[in-house]
Protein backbone atom coordinates (compact mmCIF):
# COMPACT_ATOMS: atom_id res chain seq x y z
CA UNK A 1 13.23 -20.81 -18.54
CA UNK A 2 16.34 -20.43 -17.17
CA UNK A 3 17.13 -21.98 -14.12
CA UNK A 4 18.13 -21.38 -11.17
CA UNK A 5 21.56 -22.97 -9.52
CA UNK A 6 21.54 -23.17 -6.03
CA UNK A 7 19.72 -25.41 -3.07
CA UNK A 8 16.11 -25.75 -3.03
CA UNK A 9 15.48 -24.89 0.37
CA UNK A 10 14.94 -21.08 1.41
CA UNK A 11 14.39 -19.52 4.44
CA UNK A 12 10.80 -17.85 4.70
CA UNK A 13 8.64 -16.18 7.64
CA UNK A 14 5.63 -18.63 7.61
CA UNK A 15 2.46 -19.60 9.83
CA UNK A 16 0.09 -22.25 10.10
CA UNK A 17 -3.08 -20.63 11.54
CA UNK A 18 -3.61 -17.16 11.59
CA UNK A 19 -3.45 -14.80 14.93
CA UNK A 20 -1.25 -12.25 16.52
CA UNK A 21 2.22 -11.41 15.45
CA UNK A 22 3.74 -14.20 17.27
CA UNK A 23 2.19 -16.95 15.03
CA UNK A 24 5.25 -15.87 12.62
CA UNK A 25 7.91 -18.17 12.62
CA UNK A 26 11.68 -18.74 10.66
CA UNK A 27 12.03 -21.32 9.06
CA UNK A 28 13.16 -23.93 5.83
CA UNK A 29 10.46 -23.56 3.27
CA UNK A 30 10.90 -25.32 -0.45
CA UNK A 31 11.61 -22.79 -2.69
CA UNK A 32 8.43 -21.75 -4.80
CA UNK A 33 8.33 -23.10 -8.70
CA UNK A 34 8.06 -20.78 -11.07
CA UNK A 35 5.29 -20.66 -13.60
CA UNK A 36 4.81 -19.94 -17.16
CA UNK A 37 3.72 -16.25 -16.74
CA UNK A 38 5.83 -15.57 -13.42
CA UNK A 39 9.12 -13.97 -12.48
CA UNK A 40 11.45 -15.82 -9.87
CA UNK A 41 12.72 -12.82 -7.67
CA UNK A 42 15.88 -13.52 -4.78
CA UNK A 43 14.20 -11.03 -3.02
CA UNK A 44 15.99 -8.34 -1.43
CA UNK A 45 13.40 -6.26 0.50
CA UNK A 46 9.65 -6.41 1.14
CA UNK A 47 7.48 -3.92 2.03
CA UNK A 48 5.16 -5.30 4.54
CA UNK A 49 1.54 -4.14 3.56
CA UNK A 50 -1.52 -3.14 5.47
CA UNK A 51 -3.09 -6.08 3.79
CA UNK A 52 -0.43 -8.39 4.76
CA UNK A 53 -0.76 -8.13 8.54
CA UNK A 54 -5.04 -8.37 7.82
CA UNK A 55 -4.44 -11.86 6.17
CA UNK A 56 -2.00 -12.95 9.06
CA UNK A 57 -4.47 -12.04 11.44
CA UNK A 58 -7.28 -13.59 9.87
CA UNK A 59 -6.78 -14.14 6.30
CA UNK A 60 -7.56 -17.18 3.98
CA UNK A 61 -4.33 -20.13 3.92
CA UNK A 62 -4.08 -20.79 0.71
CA UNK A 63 -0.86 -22.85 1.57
CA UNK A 64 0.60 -24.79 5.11
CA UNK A 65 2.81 -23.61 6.09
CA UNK A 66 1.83 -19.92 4.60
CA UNK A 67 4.15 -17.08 3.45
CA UNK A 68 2.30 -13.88 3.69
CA UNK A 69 2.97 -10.64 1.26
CA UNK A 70 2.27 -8.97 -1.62
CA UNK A 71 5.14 -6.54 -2.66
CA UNK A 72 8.97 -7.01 -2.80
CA UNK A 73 11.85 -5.64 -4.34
CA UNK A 74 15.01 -7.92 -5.86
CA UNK A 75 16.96 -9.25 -8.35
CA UNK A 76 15.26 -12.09 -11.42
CA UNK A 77 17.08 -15.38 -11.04
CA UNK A 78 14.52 -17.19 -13.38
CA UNK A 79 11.26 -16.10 -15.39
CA UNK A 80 8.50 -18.49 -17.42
CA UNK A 81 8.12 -19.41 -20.48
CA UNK A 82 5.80 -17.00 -21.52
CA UNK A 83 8.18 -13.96 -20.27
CA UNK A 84 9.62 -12.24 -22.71
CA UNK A 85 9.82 -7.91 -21.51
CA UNK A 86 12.25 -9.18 -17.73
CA UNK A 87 15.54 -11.19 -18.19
CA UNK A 88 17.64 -12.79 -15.42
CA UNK A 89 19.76 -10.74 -13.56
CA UNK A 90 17.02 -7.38 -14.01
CA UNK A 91 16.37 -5.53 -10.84
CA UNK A 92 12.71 -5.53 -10.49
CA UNK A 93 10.14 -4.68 -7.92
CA UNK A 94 6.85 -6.80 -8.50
CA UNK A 95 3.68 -8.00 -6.51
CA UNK A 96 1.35 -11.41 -6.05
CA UNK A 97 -1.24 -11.97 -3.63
CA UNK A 98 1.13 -13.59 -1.09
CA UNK A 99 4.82 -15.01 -0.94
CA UNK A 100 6.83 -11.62 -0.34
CA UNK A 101 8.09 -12.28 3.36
CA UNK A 102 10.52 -15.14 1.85
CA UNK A 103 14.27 -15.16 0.21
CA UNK A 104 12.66 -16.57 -2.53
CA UNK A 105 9.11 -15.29 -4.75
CA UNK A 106 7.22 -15.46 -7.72
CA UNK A 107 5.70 -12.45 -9.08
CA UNK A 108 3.45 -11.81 -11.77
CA UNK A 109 4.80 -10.84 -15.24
CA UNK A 110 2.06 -7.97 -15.82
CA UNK A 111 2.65 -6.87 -12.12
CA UNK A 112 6.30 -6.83 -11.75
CA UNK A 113 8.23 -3.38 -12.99
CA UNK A 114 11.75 -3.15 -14.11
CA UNK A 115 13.89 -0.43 -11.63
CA UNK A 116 16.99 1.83 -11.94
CA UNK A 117 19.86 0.79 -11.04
CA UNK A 118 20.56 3.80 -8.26
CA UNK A 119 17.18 3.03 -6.32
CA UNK A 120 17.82 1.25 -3.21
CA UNK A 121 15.38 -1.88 -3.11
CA UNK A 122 13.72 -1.31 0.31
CA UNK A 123 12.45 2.22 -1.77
CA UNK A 124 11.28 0.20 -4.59
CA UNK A 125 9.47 -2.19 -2.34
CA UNK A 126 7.66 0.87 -1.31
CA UNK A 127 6.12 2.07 -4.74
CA UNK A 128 3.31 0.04 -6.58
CA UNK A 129 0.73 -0.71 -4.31
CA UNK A 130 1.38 2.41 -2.04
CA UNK A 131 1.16 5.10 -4.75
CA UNK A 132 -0.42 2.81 -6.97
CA UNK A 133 -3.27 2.21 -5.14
CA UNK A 134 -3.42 6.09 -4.26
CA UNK A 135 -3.38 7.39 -8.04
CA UNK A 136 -6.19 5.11 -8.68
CA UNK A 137 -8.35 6.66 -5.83
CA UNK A 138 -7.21 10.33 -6.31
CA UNK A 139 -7.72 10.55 -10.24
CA UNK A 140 -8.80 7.37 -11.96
CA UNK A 141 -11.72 6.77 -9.76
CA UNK A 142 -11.58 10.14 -7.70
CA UNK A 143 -11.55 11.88 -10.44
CA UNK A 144 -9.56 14.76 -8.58
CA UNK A 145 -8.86 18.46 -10.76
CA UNK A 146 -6.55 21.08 -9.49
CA UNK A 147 -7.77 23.83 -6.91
CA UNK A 148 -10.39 21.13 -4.90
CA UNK A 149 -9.80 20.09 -1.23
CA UNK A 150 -9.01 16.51 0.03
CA UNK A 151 -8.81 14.57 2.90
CA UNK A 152 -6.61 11.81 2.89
CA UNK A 153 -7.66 9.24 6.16
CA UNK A 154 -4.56 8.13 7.70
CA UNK A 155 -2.25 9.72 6.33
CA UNK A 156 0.86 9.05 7.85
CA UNK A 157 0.58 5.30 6.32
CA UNK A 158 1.84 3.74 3.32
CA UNK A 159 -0.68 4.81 1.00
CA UNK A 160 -1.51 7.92 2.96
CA UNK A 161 1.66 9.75 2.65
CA UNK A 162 1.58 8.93 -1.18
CA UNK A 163 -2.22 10.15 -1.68
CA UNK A 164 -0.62 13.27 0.15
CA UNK A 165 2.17 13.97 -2.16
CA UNK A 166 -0.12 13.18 -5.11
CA UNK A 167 -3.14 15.36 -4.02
CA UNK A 168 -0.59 18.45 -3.44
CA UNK A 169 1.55 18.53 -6.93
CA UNK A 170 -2.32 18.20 -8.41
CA UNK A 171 -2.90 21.51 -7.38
CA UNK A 172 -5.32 20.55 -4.09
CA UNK A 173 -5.33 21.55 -0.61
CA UNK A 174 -4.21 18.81 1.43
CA UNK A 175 -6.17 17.75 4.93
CA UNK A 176 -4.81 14.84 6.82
CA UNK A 177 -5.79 12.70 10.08
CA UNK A 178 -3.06 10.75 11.84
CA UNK A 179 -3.40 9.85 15.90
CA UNK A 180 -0.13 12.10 16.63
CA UNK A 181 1.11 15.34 16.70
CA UNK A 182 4.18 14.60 15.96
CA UNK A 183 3.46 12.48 13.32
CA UNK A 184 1.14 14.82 11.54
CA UNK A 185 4.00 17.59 11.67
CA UNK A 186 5.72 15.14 9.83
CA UNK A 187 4.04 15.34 6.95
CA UNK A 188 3.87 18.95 6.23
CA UNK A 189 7.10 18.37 4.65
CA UNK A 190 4.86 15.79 2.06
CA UNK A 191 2.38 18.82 1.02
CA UNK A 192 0.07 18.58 4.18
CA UNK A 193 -1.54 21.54 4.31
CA UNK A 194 -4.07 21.24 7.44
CA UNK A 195 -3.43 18.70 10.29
CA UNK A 196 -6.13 16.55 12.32
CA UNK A 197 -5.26 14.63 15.18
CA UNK A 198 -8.34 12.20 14.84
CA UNK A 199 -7.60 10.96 18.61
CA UNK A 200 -7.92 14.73 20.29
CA UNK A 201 -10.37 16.19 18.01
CA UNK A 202 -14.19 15.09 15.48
CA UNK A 203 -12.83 14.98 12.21
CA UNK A 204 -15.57 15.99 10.29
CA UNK A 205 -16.13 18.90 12.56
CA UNK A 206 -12.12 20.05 12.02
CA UNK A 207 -13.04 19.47 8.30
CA UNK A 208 -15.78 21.27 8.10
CA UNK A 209 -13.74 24.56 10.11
CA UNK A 210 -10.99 24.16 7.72
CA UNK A 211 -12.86 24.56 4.70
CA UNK A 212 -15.46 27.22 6.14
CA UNK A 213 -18.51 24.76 6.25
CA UNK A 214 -18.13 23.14 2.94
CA UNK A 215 -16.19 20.33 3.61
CA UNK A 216 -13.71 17.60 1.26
CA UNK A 217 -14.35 17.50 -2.02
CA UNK A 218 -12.73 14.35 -2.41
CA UNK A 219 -11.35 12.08 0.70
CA UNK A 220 -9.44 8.89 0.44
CA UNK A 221 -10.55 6.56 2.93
CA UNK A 222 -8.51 3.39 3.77
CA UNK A 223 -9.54 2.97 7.40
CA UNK A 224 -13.01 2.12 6.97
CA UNK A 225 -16.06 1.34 9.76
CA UNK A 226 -16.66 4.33 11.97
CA UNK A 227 -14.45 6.05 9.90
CA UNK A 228 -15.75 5.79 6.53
CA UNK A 229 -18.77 7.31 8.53
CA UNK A 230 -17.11 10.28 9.75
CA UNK A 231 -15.75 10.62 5.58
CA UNK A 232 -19.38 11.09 4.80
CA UNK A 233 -19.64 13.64 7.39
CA UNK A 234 -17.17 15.87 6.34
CA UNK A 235 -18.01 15.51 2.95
CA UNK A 236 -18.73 18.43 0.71
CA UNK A 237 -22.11 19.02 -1.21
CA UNK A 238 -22.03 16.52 -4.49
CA UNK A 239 -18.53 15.42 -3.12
CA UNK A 240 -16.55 11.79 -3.36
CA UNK A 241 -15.08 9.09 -1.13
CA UNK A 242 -12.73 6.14 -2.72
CA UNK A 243 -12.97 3.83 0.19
CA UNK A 244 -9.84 1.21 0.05
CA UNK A 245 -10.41 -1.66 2.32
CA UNK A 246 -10.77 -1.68 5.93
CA UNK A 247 -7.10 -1.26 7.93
CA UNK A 248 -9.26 0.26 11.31
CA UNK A 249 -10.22 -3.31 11.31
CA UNK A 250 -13.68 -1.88 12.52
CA UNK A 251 -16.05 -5.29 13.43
CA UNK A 252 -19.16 -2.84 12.63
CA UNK A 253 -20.40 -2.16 8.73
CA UNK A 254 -20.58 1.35 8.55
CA UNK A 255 -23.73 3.41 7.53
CA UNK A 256 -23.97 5.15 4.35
CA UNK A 257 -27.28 7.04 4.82
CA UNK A 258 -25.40 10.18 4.76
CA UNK A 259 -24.60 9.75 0.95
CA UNK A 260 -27.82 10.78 -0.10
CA UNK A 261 -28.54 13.69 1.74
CA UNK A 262 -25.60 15.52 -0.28
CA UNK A 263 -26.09 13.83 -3.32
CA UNK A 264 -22.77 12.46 -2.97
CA UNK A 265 -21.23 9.18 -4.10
CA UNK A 266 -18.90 6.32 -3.25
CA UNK A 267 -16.08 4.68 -5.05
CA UNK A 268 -14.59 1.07 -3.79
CA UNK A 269 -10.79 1.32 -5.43
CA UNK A 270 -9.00 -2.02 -5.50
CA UNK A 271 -5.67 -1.74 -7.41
CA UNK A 272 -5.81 -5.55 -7.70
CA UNK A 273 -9.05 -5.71 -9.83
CA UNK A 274 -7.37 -3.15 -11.72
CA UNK A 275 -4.61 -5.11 -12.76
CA UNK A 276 -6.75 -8.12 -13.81
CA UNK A 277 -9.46 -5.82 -15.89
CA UNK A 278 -7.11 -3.46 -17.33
CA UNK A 279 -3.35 -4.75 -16.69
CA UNK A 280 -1.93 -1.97 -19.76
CA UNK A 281 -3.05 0.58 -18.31
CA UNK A 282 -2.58 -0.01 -14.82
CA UNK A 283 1.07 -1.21 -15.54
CA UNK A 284 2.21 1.71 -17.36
CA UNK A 285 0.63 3.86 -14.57
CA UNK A 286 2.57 2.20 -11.58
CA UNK A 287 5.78 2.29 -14.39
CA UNK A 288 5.37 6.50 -14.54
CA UNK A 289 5.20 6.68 -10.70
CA UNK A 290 8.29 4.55 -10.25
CA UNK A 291 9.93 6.99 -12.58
CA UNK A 292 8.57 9.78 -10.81
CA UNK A 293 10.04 8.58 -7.37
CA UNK A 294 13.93 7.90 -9.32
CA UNK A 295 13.65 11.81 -10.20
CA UNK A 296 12.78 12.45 -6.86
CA UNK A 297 9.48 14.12 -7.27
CA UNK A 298 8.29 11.68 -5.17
CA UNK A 299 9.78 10.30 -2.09
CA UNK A 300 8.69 6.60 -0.32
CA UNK A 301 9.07 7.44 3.57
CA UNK A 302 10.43 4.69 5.07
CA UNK A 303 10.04 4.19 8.84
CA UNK A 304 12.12 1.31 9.79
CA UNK A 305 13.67 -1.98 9.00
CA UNK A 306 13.98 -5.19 10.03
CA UNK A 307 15.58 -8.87 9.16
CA UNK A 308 13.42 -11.28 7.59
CA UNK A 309 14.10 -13.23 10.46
CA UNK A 310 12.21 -10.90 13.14
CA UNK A 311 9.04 -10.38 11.05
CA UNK A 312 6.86 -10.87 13.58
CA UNK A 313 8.65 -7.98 15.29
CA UNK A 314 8.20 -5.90 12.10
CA UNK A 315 4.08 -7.03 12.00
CA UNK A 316 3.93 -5.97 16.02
CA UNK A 317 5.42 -2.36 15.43
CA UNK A 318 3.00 -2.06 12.37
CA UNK A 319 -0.38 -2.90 14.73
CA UNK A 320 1.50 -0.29 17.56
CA UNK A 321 0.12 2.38 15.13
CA UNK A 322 3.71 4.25 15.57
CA UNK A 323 4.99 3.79 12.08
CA UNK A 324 5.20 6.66 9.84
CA UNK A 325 5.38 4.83 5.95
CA UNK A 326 6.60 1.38 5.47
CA UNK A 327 7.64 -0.89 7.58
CA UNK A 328 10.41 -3.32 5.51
CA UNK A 329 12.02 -6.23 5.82
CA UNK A 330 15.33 -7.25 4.39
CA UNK A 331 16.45 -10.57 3.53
């Protein structure tokens, strides 16, 4: 291992119970060890997660105090032993189940992804769970073919507006929900083809006029609850949902009896089960879409920044429901 030659005291956004926004605070944190099979990353920009603000508002502590986050973008300072495919000084973008919302992390070696030179970080903290997660409900477990219809649930979020861009240079017509207008005109220019403000109007009825009474073949779901139940709705005959998690934070289980009655079926799509079952494939996967986002056949949308320091700002503006993409912090 090579190591690293500076202080061992970094600055980190950290909590010691979980709660609102404002249970974020700055402060000295020791900086984390590295471990045989991890990557130390000086981060340089992290892309806060819809899971991230979940576990600060009621997640497990696996630490006190806690650093949230699972995906951010920097520069390798130190790896493991057992490293042998990253070398100091790489530019990487890489994920762990929490630690991201520090100068300072330690990613994973089989989920951390070497990146261009010419991509900005904050855009490469934007890429493997996002569109990861988004090619793994779309064609892995969606099992999406060109000339089918899909509705992509929330859509102007992180993994929304990639499922969009995905879905579209498939070959499929592209229905989206967001809570604006403004918002949802936004995203024509990602391949939306028909809009749904889910505030103003019944989804599954819009979906259903859209599509002349058929409905979605396919519809990514990451909202959950009442909405997951309005997914079956619009559904078409024999169709297919790949629910990811819950971000409506819903209290309620939805119901699934509507499954049946159209012979349709349910996926649950968790990119991180993924990488532990099948961590070649799922790497190389995530490795093509970074490549396909230096081209510039796909784009990140990036809604705003903030400092490390106000993260608690960043966390508030991502529960206001007004961000369009990521929300990112920079160290």
């Amino acid at each position: 291992m090579v190591a690293l030659l500076r202080s061992l005291v970094m600055k980190a956004a950290v909590y010691y119970s979980t709660g609102d926004p404002d249970v974020l605070t700055y402060e000295d944190v020791p900086d984390p060890a590295v471990t045989p099979d991890g990557i130390l990353m000086e981060v340089k920009a992290i892309g806060i997660q819809g899971g991230d603000v979940l576990s600060r508002a009621r997640g497990v502590l696996t630490s006190s105090p806690h650093i949230v986050g699972y995906q951010s973008a920097g520069i390798v300072r130190a790896v493991g032993a057992n490293v042998t495919n990253i070398h100091v000084g790489q530019r990487i973008v890489g994920t762990a189940p929490s630690g991201s919302h520090a100068q300072l992390r330690v990613s994973r070696n089989h989920t951390s992804w070497p990146i261009p030179d010419d991509m900005p970080f904050e855009v490469a903290a934007g890429i493997p769970i996002e569109f990861g997660t988004a090619d793994d409900c779309l064609f892995e477990f969606g099992h999406l073919r060109a000339g089918e219809t899909v509705l992509v649930q929330a859509a102007a979020g992180g993994v929304g507006i990639s499922a969009v861009q995905l879905a579209k240079k498939a070959g499929a017509t592209v229905i989206g929900t967001a809570s604006s207008d403004d918002r949802l005109a936004r995203l024509s220019d990602f391949g939306l083809d028909v809009a749904i403000n889910y505030a103003t109007n019944d989804v599954a009825a819009a979906v259903m006029d859209a599509t002349d009474g058929r409905g979605a073949d396919l519809i990514v779901d990451s909202v959950g609850g009442a909405t997951l139940e309005g997914s079956i709705a619009a559904l078409a005959y024999r169709g297919r949902i790949s629910w990811v998690g819950s971000a409506g934070r819903d209290p309620n289980p939805p119901s699934f009896a509507g499954l049946g009655a159209k012979n349709a079926t349910m996926t649950g799509v968790y990119l991180g089960a993924e990488h532990a079952h099948n961590p070649d494939r799922a790497w190389a996967m995530i490795d093509a879409l970074i490549a396909r986002v230096a081209s510039g056949d796909l784009t990140v949308a990036i809604d705003s920044t903030f400092p490390l320091s106000e993260a608690a700002a960043a966390h508030r503006h991502i529960e206001s429901r007004r961000a369009f993409g990521r929300v990112v912090l920079l160290t």
